[in-house]
PDB file of N, CA and C in Angstrom:
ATOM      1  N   UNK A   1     113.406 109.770 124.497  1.00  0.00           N
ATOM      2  CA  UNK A   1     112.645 110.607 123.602  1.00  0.00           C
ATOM      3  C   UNK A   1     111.275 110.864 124.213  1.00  0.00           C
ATOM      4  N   UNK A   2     111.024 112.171 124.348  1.00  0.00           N
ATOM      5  CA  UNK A   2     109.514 112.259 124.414  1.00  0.00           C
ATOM      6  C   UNK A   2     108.738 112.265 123.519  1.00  0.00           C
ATOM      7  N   UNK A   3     107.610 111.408 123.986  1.00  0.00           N
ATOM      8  CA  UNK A   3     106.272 111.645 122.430  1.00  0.00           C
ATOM      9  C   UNK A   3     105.239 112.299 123.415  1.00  0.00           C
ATOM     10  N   UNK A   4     104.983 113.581 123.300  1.00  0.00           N
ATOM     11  CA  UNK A   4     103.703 114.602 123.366  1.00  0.00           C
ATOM     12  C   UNK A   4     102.364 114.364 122.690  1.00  0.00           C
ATOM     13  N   UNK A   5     101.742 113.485 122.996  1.00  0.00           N
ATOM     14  CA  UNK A   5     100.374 113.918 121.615  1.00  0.00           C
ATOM     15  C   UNK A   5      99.655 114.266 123.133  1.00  0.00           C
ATOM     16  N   UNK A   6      99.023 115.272 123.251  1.00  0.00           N
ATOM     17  CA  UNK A   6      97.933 116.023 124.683  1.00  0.00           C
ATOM     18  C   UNK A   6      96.741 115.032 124.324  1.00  0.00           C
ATOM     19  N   UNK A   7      96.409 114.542 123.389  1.00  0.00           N
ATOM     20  CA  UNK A   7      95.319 114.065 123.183  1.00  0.00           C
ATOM     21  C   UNK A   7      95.645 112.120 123.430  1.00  0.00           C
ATOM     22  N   UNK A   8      96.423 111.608 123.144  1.00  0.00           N
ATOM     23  CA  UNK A   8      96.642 110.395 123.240  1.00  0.00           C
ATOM     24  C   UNK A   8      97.450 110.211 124.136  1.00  0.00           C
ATOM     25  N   UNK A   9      98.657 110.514 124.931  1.00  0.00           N
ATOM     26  CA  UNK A   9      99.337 110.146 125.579  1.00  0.00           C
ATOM     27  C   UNK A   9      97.981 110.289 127.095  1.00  0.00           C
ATOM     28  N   UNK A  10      97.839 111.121 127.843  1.00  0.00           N
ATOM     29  CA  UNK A  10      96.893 111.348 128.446  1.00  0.00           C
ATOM     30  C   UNK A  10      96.104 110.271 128.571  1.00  0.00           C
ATOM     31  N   UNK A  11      95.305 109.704 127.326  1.00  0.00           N
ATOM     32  CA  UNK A  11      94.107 108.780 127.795  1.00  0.00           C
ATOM     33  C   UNK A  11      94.702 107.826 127.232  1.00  0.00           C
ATOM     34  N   UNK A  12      95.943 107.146 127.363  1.00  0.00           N
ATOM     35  CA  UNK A  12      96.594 106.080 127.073  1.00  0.00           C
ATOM     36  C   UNK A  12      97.352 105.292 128.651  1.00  0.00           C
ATOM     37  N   UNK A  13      97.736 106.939 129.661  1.00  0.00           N
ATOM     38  CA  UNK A  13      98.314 106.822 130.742  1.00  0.00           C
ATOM     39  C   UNK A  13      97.287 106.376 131.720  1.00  0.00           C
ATOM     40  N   UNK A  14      96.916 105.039 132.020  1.00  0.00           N
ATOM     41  CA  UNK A  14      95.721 104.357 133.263  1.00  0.00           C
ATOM     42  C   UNK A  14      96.281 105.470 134.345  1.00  0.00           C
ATOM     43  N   UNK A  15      97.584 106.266 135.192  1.00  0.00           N
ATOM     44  CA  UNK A  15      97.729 106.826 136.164  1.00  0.00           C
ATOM     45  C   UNK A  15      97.218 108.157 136.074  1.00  0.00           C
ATOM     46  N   UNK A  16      97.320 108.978 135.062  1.00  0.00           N
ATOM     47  CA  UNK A  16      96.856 109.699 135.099  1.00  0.00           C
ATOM     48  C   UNK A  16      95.298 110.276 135.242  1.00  0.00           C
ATOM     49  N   UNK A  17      95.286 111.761 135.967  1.00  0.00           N
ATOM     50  CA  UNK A  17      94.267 111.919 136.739  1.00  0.00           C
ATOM     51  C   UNK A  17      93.116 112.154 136.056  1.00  0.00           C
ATOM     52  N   UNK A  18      93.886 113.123 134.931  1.00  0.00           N
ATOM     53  CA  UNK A  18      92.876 113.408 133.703  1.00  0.00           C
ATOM     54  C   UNK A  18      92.259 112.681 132.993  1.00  0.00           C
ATOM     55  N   UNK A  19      92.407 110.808 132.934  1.00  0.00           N
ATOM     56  CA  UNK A  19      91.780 109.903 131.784  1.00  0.00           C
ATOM     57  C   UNK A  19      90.498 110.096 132.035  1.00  0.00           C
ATOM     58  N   UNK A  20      90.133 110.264 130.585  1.00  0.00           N
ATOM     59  CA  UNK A  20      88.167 110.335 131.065  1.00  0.00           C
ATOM     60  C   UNK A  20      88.285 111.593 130.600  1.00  0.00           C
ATOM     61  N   UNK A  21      88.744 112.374 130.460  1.00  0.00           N
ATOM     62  CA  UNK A  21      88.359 113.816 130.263  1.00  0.00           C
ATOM     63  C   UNK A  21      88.561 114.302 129.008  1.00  0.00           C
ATOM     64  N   UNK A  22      87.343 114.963 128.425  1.00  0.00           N
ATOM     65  CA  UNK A  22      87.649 115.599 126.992  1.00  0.00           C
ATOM     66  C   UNK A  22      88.665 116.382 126.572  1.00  0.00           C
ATOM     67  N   UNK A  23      88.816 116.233 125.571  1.00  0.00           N
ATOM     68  CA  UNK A  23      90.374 116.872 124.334  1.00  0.00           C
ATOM     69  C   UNK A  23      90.192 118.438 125.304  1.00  0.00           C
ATOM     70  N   UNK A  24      88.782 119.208 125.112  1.00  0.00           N
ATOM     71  CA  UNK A  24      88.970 120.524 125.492  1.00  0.00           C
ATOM     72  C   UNK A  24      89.006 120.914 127.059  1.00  0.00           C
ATOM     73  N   UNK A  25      89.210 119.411 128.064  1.00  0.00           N
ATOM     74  CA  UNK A  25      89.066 119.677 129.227  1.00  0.00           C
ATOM     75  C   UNK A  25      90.379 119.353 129.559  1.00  0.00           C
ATOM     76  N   UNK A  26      91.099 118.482 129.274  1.00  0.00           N
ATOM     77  CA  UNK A  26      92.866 117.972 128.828  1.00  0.00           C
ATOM     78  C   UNK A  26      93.315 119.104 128.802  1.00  0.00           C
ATOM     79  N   UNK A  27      93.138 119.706 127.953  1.00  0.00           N
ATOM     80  CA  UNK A  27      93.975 121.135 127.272  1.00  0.00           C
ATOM     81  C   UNK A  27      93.832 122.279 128.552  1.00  0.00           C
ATOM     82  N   UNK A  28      93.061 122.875 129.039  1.00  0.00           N
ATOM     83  CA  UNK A  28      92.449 123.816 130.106  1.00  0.00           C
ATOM     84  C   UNK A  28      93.448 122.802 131.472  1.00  0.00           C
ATOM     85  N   UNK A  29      93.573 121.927 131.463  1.00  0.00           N
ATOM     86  CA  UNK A  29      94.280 121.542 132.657  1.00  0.00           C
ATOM     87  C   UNK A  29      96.075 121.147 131.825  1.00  0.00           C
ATOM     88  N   UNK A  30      96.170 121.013 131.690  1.00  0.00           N
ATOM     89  CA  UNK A  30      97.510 121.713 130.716  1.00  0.00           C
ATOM     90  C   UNK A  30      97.833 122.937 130.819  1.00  0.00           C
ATOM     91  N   UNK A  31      96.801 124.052 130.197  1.00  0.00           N
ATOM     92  CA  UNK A  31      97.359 124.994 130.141  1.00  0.00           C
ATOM     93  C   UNK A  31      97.843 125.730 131.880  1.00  0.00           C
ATOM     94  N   UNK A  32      96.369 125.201 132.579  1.00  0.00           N
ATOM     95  CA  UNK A  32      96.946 125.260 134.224  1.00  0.00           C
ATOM     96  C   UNK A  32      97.897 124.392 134.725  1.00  0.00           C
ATOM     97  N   UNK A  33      98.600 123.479 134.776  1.00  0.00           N
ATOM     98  CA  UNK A  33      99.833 122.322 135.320  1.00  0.00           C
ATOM     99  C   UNK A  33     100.836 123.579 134.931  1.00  0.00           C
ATOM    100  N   UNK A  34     101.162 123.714 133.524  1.00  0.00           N
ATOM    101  CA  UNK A  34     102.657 124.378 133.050  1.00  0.00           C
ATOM    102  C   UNK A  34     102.253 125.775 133.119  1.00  0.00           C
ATOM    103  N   UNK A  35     101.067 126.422 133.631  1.00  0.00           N
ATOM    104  CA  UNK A  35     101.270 128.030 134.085  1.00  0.00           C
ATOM    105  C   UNK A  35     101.355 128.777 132.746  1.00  0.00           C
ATOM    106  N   UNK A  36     100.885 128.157 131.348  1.00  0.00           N
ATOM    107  CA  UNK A  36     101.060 128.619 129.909  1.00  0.00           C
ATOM    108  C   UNK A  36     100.392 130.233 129.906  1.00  0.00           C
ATOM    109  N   UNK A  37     101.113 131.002 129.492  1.00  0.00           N
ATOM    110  CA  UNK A  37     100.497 132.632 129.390  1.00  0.00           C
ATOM    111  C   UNK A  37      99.825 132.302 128.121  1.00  0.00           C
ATOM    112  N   UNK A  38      99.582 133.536 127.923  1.00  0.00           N
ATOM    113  CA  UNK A  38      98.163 133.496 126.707  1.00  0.00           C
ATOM    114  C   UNK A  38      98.310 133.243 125.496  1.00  0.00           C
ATOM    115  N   UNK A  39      99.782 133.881 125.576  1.00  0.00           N
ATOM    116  CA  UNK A  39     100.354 133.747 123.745  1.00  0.00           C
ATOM    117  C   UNK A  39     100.919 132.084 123.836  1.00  0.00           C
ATOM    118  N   UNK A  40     101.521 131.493 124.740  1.00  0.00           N
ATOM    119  CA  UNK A  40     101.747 130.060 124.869  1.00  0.00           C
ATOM    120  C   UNK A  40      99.990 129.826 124.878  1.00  0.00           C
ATOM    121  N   UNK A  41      99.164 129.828 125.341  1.00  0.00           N
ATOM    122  CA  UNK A  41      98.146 128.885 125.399  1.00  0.00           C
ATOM    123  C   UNK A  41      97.569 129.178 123.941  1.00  0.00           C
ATOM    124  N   UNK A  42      97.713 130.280 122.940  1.00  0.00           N
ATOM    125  CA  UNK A  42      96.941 130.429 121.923  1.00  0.00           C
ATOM    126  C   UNK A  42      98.306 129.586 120.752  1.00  0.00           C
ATOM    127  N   UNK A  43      99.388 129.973 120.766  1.00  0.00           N
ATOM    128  CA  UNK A  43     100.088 128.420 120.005  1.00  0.00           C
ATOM    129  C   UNK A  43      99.768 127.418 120.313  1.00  0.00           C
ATOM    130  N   UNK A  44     100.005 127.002 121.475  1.00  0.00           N
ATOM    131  CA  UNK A  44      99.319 125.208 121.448  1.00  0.00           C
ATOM    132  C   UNK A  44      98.338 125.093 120.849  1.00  0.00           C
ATOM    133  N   UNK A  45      97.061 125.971 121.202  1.00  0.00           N
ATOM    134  CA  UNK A  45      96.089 125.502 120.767  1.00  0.00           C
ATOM    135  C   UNK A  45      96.049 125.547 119.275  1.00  0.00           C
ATOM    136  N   UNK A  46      96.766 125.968 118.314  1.00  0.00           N
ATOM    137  CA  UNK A  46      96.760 125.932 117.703  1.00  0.00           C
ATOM    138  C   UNK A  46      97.847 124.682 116.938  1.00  0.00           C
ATOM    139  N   UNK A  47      98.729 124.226 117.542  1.00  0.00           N
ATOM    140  CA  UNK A  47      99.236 123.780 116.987  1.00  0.00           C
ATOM    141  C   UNK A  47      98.688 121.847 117.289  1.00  0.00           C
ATOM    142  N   UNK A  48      98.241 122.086 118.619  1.00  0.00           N
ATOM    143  CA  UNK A  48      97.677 121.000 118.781  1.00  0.00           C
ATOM    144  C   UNK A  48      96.550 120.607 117.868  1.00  0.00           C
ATOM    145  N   UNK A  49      95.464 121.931 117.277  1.00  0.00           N
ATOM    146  CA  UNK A  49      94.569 121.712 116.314  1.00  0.00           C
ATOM    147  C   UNK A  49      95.390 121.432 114.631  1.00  0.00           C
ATOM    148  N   UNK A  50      96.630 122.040 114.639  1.00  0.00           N
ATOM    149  CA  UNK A  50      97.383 121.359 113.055  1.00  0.00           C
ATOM    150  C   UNK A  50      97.470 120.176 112.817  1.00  0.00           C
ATOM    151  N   UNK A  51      98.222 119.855 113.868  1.00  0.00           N
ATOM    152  CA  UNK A  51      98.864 118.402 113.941  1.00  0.00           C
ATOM    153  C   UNK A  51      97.406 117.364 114.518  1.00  0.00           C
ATOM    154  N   UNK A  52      96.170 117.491 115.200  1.00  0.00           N
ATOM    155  CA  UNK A  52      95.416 116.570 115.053  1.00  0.00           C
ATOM    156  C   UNK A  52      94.983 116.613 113.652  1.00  0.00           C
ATOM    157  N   UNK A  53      94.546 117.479 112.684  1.00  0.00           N
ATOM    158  CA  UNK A  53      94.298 117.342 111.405  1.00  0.00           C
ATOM    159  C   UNK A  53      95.039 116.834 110.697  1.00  0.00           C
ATOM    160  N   UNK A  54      96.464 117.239 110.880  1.00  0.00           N
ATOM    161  CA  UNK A  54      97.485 116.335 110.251  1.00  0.00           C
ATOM    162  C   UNK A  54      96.985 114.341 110.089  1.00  0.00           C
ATOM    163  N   UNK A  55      96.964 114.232 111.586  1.00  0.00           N
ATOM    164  CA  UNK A  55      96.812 112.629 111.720  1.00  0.00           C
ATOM    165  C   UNK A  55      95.377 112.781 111.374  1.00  0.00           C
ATOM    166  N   UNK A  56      94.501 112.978 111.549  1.00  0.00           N
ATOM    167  CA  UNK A  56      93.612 112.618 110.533  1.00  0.00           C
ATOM    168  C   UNK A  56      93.354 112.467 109.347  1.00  0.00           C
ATOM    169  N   UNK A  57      93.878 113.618 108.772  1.00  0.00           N
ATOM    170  CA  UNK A  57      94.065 113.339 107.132  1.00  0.00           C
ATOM    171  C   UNK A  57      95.050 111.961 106.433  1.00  0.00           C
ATOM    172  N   UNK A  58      95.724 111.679 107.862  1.00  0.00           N
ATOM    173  CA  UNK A  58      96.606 110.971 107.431  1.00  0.00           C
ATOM    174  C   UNK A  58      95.910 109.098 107.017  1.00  0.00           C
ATOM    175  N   UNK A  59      95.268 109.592 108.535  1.00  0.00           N
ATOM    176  CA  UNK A  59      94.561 108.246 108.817  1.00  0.00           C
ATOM    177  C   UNK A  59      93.760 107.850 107.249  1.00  0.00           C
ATOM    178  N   UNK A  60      92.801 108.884 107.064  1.00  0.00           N
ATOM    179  CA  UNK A  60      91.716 108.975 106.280  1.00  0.00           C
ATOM    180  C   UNK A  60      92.436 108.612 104.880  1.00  0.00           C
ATOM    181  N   UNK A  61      93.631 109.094 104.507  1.00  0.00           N
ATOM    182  CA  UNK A  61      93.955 108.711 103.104  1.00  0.00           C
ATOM    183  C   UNK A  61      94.675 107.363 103.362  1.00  0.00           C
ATOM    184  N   UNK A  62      95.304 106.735 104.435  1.00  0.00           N
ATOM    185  CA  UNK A  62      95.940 105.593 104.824  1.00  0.00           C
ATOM    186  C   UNK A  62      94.611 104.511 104.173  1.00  0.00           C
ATOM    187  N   UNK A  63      93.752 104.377 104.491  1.00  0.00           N
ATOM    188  CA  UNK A  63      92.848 103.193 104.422  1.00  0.00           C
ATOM    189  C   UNK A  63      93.173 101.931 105.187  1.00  0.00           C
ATOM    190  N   UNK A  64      93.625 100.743 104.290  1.00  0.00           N
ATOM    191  CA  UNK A  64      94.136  99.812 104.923  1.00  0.00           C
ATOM    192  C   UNK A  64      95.612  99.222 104.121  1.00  0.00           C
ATOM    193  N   UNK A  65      96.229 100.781 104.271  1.00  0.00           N
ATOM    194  CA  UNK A  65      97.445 100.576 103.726  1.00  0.00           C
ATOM    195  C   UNK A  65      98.488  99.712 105.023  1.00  0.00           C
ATOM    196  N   UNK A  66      99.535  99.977 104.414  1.00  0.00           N
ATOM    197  CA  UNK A  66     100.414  99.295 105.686  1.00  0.00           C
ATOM    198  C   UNK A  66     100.838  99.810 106.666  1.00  0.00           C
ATOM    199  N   UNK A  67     100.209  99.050 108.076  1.00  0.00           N
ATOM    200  CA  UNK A  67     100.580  99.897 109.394  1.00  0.00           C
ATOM    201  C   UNK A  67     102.225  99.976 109.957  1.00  0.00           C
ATOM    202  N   UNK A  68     103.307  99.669 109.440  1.00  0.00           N
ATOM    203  CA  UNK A  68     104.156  99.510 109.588  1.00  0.00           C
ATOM    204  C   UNK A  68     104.793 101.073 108.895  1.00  0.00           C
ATOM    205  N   UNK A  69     104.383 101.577 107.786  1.00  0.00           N
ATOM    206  CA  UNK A  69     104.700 102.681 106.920  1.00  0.00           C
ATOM    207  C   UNK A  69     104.078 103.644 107.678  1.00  0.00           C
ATOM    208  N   UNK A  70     102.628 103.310 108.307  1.00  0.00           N
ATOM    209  CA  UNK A  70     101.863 104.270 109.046  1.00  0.00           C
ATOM    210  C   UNK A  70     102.765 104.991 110.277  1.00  0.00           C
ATOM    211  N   UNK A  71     103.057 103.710 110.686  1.00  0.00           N
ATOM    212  CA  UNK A  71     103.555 103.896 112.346  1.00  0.00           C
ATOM    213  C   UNK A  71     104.640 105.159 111.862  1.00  0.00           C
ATOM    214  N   UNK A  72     105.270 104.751 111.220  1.00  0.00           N
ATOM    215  CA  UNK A  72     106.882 105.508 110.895  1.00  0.00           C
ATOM    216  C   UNK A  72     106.359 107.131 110.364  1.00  0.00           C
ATOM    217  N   UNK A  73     104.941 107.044 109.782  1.00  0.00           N
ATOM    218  CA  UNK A  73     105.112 108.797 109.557  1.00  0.00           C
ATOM    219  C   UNK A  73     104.344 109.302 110.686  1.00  0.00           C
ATOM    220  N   UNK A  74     103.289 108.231 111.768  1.00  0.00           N
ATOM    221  CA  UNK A  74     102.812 108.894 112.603  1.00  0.00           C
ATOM    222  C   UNK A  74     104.533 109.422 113.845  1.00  0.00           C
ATOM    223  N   UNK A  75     105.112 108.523 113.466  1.00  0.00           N
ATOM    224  CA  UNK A  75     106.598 109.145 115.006  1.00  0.00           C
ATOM    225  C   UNK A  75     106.901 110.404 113.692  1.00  0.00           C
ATOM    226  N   UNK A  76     107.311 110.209 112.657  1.00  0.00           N
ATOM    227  CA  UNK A  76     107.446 111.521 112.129  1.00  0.00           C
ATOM    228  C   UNK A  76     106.725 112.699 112.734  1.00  0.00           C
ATOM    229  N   UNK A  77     105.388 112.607 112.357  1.00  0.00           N
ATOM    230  CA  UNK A  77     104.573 114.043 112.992  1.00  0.00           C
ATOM    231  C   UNK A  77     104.524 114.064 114.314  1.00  0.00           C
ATOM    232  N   UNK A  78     104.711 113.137 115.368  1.00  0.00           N
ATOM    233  CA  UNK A  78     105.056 113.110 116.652  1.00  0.00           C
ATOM    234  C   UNK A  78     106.397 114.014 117.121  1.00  0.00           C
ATOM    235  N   UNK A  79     107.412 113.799 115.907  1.00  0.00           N
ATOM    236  CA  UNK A  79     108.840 114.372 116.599  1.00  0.00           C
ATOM    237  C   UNK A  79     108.854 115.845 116.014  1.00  0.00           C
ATOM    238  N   UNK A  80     107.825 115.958 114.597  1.00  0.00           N
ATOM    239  CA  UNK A  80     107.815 117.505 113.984  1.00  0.00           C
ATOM    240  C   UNK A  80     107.126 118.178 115.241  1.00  0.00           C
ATOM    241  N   UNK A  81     106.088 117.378 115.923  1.00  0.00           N
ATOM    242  CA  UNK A  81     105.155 118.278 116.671  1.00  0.00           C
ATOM    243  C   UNK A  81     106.092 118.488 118.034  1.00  0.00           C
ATOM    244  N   UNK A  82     106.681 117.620 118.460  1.00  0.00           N
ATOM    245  CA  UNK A  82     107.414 117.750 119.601  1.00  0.00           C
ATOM    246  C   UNK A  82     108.721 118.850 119.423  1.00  0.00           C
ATOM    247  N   UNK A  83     109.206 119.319 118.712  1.00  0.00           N
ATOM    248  CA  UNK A  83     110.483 120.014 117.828  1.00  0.00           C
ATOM    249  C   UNK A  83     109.472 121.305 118.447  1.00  0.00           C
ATOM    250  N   UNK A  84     108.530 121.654 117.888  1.00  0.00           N
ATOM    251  CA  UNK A  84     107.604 122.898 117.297  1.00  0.00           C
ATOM    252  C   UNK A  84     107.048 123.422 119.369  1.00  0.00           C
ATOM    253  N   UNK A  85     107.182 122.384 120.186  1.00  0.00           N
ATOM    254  CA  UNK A  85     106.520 122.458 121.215  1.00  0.00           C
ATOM    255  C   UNK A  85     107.771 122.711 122.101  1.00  0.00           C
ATOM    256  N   UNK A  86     109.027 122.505 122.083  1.00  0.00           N
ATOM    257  CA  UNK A  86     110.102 123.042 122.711  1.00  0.00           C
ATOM    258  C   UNK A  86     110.095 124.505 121.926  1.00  0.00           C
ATOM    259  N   UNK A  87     109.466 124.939 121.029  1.00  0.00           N
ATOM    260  CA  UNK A  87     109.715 126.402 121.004  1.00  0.00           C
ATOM    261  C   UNK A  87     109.071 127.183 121.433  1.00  0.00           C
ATOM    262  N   UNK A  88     107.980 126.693 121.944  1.00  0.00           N
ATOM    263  CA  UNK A  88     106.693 127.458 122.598  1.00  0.00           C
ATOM    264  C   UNK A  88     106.503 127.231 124.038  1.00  0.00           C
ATOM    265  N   UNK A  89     107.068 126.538 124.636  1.00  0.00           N
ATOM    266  CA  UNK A  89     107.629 126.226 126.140  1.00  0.00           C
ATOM    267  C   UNK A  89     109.108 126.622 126.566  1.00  0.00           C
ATOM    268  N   UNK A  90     109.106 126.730 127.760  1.00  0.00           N
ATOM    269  CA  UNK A  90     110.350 127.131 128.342  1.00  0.00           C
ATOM    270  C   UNK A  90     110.865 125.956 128.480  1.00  0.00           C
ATOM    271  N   UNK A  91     112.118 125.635 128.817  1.00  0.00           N
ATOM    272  CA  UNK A  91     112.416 124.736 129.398  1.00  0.00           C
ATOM    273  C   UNK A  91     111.915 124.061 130.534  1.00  0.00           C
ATOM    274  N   UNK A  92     111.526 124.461 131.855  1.00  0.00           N
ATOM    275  CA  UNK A  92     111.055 124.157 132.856  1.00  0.00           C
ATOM    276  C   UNK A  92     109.736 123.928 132.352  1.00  0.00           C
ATOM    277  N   UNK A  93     108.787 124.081 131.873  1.00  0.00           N
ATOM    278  CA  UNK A  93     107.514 123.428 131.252  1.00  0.00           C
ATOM    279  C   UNK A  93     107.687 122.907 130.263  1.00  0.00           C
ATOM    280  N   UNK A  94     108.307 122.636 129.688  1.00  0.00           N
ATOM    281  CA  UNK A  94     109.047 121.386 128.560  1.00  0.00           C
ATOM    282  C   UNK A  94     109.100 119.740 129.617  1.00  0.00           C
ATOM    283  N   UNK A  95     109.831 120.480 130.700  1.00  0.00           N
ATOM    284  CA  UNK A  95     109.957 119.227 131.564  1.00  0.00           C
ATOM    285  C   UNK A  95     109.052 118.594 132.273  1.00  0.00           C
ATOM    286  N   UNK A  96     108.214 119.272 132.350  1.00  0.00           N
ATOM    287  CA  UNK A  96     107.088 118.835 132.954  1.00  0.00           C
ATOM    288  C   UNK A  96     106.109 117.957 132.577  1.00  0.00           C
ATOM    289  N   UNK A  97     106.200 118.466 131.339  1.00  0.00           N
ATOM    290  CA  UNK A  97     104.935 117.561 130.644  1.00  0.00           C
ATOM    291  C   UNK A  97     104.968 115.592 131.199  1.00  0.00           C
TER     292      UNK A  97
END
C-alpha cells in the first residue's frame, strides 16, 4: 500500500533529498520530479490543501481522545487522499512518487 502525505512522508524519509525543506518548496519539487502540467499541478495543490485541513481539523477536535481511533481515521484520509491522487496522475507518475 502506498501512503502519500507530500507533507509527512518527505520529512519523515532521513534519505530523502528534500528533508529540511518547506511544505511550499516540497510541492515545486514534486511538481518538477513527476513533470505535473498545470491542470495536474493546480489539483494537487488543491487537494493537498483539503486533505491538510482535513487532518487538522481532525487533530484539533481529537484533543486527547484515543490515539488508536485517531490512527484508524488518519489511514482513512490517507487512502481517501491516495484514491483521489491516482486520478490526477498517470500511471507512470503514480509510480514514482
Amino acid at each position: 500500500m502506498l501512503l502519500l502525505c507530500v507533507g509527512t512522508v518527505f520529512a519523515q524519509n532521513n534519505r530523502h533529498p528534500n528533508r529540511g525543506m518547506d511544505s511550499e518548496k516540497r510541492f515545486e519539487q514534486l511538481v518538477t520530479d513527476l513533470n505535473l502540467n498545470a491542470e495536474q499541478t493546480e489539483q494537487f495543490r488543491a487537494l493537498e490543501n483539503e486533505y491538510r485541513q482535513r487532518r487538522e481539523n481532525d487533530r484539533n477536535s481529537a484533543g486527547e481522545g484515543d490515539r488508536i481511533q485517531m490512527r484508524a481515521k488518519m489511514e482513512k484520509i490517507r487512502s481517501e487522499k491516495n484514491a483521489r491522487i491516482k486520478e490526477i496522475l498517470t500511471t507512470g507518475q503514480y509510480e514514482n512518487i
